[in-house]
PDB file of N, CA and C in Angstrom:
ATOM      1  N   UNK A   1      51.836  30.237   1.082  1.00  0.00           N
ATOM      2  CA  UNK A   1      51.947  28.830   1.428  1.00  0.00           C
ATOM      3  C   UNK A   1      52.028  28.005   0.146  1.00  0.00           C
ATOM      4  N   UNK A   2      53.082  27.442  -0.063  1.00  0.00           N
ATOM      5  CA  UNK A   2      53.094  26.826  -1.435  1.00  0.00           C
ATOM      6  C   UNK A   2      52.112  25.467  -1.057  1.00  0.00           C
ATOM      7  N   UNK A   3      51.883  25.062  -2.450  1.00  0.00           N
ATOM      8  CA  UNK A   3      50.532  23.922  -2.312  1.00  0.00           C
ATOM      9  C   UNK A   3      51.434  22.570  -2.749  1.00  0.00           C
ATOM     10  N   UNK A   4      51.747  21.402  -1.922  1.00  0.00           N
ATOM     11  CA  UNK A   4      52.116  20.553  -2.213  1.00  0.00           C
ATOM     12  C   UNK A   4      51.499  19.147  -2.085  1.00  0.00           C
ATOM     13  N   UNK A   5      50.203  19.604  -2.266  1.00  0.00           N
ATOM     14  CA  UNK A   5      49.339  18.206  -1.798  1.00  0.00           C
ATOM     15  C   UNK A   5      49.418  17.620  -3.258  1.00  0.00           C
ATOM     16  N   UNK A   6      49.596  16.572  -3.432  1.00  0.00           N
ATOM     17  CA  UNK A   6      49.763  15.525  -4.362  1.00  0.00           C
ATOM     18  C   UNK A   6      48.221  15.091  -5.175  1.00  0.00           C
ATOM     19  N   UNK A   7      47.603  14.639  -6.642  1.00  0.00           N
ATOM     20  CA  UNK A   7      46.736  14.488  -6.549  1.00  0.00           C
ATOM     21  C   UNK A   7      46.812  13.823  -8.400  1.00  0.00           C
ATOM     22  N   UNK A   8      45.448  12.954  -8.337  1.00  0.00           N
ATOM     23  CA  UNK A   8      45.250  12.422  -9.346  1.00  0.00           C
ATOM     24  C   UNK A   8      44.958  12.701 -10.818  1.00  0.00           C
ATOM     25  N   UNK A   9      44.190  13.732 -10.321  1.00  0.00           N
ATOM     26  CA  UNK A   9      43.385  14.664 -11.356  1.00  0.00           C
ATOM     27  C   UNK A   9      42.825  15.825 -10.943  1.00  0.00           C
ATOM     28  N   UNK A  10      42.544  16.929 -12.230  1.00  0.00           N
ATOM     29  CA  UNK A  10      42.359  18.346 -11.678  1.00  0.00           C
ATOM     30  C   UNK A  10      41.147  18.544 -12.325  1.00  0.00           C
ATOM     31  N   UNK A  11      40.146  19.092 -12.096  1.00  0.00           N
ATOM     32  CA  UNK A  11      38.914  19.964 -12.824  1.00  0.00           C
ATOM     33  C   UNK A  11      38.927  21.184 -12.249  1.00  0.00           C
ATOM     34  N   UNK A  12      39.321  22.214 -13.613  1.00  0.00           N
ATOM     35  CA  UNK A  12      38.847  23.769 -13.442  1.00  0.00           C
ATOM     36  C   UNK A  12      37.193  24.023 -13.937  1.00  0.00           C
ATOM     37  N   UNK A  13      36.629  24.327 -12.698  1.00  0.00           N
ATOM     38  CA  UNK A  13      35.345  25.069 -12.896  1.00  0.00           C
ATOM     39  C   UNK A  13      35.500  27.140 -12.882  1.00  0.00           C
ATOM     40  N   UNK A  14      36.752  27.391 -12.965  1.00  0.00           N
ATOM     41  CA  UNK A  14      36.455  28.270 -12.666  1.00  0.00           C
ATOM     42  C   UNK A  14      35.441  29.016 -14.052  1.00  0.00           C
ATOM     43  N   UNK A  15      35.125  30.278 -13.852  1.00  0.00           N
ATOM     44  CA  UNK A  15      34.017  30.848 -14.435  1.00  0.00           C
ATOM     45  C   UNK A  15      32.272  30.130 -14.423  1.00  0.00           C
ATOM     46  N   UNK A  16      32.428  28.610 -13.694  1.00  0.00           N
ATOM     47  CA  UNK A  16      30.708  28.300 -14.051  1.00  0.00           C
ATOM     48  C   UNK A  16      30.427  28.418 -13.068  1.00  0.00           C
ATOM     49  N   UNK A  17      29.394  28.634 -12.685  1.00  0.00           N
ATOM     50  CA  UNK A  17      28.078  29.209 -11.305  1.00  0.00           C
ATOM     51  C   UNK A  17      26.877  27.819 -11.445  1.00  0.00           C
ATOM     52  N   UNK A  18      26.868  27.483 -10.105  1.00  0.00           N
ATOM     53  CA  UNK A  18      25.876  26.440  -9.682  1.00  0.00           C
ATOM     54  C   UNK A  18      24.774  25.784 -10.151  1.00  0.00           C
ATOM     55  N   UNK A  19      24.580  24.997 -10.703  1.00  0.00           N
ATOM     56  CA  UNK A  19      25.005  23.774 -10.039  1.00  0.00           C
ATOM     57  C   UNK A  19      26.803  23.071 -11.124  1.00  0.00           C
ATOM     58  N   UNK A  20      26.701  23.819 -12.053  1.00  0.00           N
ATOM     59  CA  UNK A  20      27.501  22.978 -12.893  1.00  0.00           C
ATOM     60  C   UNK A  20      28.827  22.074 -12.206  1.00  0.00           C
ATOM     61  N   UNK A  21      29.487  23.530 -11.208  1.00  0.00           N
ATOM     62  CA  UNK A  21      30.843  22.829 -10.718  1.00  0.00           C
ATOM     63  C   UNK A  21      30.211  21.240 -10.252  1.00  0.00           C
ATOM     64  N   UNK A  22      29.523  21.123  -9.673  1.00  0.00           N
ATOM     65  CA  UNK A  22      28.824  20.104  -8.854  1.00  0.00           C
ATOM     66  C   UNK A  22      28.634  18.576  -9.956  1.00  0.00           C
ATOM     67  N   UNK A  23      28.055  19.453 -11.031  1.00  0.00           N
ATOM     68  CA  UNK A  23      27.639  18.212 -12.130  1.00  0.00           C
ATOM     69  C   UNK A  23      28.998  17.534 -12.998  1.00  0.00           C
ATOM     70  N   UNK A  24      29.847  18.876 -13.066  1.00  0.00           N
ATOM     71  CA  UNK A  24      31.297  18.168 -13.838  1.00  0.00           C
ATOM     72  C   UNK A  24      31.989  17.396 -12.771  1.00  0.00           C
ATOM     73  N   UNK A  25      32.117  17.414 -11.241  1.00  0.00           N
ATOM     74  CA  UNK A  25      32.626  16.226 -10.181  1.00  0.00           C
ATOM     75  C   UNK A  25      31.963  15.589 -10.384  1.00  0.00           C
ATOM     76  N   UNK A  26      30.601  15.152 -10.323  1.00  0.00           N
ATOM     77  CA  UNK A  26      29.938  14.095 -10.741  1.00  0.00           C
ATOM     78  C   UNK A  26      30.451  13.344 -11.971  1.00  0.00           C
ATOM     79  N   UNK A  27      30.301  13.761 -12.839  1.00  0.00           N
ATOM     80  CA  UNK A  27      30.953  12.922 -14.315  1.00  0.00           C
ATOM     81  C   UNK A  27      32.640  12.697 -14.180  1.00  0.00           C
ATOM     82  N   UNK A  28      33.579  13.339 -13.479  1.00  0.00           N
ATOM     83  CA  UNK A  28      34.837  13.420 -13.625  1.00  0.00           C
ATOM     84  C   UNK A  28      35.043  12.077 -12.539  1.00  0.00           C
ATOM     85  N   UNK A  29      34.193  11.964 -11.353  1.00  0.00           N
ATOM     86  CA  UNK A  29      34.507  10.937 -10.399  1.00  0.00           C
ATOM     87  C   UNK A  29      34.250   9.638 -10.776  1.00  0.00           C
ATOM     88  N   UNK A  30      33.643   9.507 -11.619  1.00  0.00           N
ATOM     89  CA  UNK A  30      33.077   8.302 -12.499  1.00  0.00           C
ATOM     90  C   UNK A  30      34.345   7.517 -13.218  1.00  0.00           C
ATOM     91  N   UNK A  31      35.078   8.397 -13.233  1.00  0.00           N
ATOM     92  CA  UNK A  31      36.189   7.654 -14.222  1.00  0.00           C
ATOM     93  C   UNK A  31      37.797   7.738 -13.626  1.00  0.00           C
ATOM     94  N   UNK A  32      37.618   8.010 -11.770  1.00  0.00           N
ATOM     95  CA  UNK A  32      38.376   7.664 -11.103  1.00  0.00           C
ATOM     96  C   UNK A  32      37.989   6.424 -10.119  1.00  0.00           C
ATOM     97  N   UNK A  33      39.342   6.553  -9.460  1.00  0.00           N
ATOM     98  CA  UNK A  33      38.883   5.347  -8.789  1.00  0.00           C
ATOM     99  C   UNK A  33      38.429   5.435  -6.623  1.00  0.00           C
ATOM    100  N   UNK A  34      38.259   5.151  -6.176  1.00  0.00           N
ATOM    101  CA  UNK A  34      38.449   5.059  -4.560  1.00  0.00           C
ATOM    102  C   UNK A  34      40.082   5.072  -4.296  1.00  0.00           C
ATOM    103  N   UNK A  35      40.100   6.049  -3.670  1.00  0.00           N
ATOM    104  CA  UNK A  35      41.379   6.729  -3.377  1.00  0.00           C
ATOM    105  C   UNK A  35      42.033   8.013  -3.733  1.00  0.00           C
ATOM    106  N   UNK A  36      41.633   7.937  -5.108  1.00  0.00           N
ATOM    107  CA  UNK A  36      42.516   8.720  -5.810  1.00  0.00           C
ATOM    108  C   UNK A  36      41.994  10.304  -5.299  1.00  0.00           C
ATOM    109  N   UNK A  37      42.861  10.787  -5.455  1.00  0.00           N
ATOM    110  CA  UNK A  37      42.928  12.677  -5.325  1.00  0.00           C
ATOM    111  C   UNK A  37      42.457  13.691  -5.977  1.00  0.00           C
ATOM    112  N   UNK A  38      41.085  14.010  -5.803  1.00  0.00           N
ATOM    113  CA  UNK A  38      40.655  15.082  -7.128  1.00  0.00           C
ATOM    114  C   UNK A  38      40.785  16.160  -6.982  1.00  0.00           C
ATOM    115  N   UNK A  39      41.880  17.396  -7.241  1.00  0.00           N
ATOM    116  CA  UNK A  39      42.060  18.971  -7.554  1.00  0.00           C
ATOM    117  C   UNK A  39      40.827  19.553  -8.059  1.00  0.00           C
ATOM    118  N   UNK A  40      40.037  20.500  -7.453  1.00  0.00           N
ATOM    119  CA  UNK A  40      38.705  21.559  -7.804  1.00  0.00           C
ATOM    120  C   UNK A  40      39.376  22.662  -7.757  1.00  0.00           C
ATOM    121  N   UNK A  41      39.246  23.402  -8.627  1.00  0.00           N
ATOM    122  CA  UNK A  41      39.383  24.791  -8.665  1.00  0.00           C
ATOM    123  C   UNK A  41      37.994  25.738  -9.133  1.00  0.00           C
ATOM    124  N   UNK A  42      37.818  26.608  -7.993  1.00  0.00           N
ATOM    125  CA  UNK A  42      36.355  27.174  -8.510  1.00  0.00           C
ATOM    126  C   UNK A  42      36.401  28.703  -8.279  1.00  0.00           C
ATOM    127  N   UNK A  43      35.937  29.528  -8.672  1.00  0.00           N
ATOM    128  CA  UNK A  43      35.351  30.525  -8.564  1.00  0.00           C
ATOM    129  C   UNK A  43      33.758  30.675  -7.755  1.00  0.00           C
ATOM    130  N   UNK A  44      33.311  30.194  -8.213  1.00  0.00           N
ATOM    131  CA  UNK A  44      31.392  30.327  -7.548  1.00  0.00           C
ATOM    132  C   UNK A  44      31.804  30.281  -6.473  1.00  0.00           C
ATOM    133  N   UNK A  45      31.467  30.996  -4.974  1.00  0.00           N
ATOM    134  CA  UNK A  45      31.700  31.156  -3.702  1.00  0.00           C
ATOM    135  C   UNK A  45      30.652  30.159  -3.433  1.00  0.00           C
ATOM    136  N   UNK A  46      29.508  29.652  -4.381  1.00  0.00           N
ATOM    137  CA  UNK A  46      28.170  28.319  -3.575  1.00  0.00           C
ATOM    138  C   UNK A  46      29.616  27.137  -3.353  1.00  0.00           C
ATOM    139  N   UNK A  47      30.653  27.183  -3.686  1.00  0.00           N
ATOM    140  CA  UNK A  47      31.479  25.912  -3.819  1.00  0.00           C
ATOM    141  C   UNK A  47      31.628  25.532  -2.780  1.00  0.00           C
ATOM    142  N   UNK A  48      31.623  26.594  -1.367  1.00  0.00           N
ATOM    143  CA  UNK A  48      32.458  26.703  -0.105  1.00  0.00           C
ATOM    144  C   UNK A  48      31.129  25.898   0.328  1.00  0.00           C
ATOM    145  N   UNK A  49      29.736  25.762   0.130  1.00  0.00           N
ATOM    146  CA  UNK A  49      28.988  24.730   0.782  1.00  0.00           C
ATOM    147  C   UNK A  49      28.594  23.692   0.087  1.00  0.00           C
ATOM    148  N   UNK A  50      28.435  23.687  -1.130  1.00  0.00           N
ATOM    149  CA  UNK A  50      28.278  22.774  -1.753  1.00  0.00           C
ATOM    150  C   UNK A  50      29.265  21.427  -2.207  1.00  0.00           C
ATOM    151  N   UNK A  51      30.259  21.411  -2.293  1.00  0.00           N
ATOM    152  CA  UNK A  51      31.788  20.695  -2.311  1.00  0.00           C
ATOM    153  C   UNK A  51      31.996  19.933  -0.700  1.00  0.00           C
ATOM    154  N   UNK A  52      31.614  20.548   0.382  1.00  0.00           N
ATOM    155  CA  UNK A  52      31.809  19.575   1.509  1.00  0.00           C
ATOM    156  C   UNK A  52      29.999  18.769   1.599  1.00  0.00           C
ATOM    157  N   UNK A  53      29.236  19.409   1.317  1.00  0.00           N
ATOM    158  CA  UNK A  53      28.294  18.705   1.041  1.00  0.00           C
ATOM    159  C   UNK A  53      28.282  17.582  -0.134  1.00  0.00           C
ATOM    160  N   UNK A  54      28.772  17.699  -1.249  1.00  0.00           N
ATOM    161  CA  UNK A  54      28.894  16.561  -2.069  1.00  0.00           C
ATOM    162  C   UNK A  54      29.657  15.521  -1.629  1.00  0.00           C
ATOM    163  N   UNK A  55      31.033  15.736  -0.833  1.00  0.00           N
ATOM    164  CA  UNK A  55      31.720  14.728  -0.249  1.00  0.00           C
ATOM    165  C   UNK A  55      30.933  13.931   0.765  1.00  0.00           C
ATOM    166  N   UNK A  56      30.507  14.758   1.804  1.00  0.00           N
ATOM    167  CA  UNK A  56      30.167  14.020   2.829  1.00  0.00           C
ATOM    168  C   UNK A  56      28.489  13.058   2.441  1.00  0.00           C
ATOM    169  N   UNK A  57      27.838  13.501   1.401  1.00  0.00           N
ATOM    170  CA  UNK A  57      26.284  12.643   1.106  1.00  0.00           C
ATOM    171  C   UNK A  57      27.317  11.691   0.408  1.00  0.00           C
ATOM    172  N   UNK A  58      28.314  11.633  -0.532  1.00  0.00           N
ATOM    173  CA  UNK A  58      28.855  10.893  -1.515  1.00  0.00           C
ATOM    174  C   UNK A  58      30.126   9.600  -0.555  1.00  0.00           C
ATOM    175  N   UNK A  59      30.556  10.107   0.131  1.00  0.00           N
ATOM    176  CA  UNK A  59      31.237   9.974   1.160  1.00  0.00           C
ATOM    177  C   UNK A  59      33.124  10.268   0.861  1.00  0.00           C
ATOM    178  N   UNK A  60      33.138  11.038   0.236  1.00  0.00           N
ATOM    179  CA  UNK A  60      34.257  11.269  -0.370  1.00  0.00           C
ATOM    180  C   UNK A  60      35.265  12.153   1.180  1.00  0.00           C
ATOM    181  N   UNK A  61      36.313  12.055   1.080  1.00  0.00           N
ATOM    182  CA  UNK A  61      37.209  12.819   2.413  1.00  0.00           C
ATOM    183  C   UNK A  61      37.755  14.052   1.336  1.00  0.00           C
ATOM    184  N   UNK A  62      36.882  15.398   2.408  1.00  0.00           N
ATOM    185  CA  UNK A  62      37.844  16.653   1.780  1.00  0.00           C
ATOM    186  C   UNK A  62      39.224  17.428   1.959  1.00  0.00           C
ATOM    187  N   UNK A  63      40.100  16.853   1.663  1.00  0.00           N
ATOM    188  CA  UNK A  63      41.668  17.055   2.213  1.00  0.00           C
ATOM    189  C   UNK A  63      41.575  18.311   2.641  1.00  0.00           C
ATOM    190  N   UNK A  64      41.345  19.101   1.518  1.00  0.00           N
ATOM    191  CA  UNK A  64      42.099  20.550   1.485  1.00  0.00           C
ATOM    192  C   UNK A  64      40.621  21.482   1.167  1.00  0.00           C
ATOM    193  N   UNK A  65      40.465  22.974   1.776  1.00  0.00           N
ATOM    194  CA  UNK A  65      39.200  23.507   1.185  1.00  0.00           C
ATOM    195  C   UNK A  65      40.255  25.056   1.236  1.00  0.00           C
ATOM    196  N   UNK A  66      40.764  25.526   0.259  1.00  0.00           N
ATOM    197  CA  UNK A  66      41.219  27.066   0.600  1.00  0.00           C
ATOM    198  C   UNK A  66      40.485  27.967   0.056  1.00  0.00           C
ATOM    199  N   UNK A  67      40.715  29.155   0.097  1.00  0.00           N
ATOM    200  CA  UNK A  67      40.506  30.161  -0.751  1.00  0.00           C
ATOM    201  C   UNK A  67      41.221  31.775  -0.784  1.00  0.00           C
ATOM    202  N   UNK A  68      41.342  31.836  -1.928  1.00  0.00           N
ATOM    203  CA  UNK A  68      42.737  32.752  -2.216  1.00  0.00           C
ATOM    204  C   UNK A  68      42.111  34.078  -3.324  1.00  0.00           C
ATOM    205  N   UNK A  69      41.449  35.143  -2.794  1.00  0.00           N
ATOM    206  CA  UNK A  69      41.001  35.923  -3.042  1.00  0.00           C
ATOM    207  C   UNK A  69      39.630  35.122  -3.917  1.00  0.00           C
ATOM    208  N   UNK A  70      39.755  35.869  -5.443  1.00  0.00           N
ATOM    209  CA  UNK A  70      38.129  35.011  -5.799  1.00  0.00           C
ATOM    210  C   UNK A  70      38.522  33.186  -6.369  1.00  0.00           C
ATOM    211  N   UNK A  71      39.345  32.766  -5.843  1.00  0.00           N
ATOM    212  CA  UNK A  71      39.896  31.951  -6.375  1.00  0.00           C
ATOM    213  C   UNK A  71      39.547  30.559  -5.340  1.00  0.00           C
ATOM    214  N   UNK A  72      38.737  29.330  -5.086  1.00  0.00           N
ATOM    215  CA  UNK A  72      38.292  28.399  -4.556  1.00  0.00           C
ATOM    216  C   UNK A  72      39.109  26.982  -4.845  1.00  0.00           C
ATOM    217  N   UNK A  73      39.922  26.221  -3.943  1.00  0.00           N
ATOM    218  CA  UNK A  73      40.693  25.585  -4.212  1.00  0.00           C
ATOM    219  C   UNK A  73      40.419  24.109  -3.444  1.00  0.00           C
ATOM    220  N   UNK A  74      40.362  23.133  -3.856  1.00  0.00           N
ATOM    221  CA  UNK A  74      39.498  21.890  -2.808  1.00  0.00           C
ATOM    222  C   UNK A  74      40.319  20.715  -3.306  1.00  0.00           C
ATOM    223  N   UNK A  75      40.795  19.921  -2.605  1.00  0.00           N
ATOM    224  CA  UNK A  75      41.274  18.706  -2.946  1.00  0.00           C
ATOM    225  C   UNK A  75      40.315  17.420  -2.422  1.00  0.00           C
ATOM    226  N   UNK A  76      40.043  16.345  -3.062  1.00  0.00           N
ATOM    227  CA  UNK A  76      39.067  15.797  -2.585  1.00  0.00           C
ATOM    228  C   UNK A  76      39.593  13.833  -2.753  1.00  0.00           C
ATOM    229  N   UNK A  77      39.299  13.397  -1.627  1.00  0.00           N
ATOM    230  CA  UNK A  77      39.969  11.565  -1.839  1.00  0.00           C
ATOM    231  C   UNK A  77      38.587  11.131  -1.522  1.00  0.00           C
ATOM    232  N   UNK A  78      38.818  10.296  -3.372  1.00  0.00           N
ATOM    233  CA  UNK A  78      37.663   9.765  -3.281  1.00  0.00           C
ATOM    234  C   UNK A  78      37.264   8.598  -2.460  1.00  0.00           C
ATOM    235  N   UNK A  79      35.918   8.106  -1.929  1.00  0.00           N
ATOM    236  CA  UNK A  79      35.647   6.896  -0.952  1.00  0.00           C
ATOM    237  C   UNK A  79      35.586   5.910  -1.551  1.00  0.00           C
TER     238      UNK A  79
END
């Protein structure tokens, strides 16, 4: 399935393990705006609960959540 969702900005977490992916969206969302499209790419499998949990306490909408062998893929519009 080719990936054509459109987006603002990207953060690769891949290789860091929990909490970090969590703490670099935190600092990276800071310097976007409401609306815009944030690309996650993760490895850590905690991503698959932790990433719809950060959206929904934060109130962010999670477009996209895939995953493609060890590979964790999330698109996220910020609130």
């Amino acid at each position: 399935m080719a990936n054509t969702q459109e987006f603002d900005a990207e953060l690769d977490t891949s290789g860091l393990y929990c909490p970090e992916p969590i703490m670099l969206m935190h600092n990276k969302v800071k310097d976007m705006h409401s609306g815009h499209v944030l690309k996650v790419i993760a490895t850590d499998p905690a991503t698959t609960r932790d990433i719809p949990k950060f959206c929904n306490f934060l109130g962010h909408e999670l477009l996209v959540q895939k995953e493609s062998g060890d590979t964790y893929l999330y698109f996220i519009r910020l609130g």
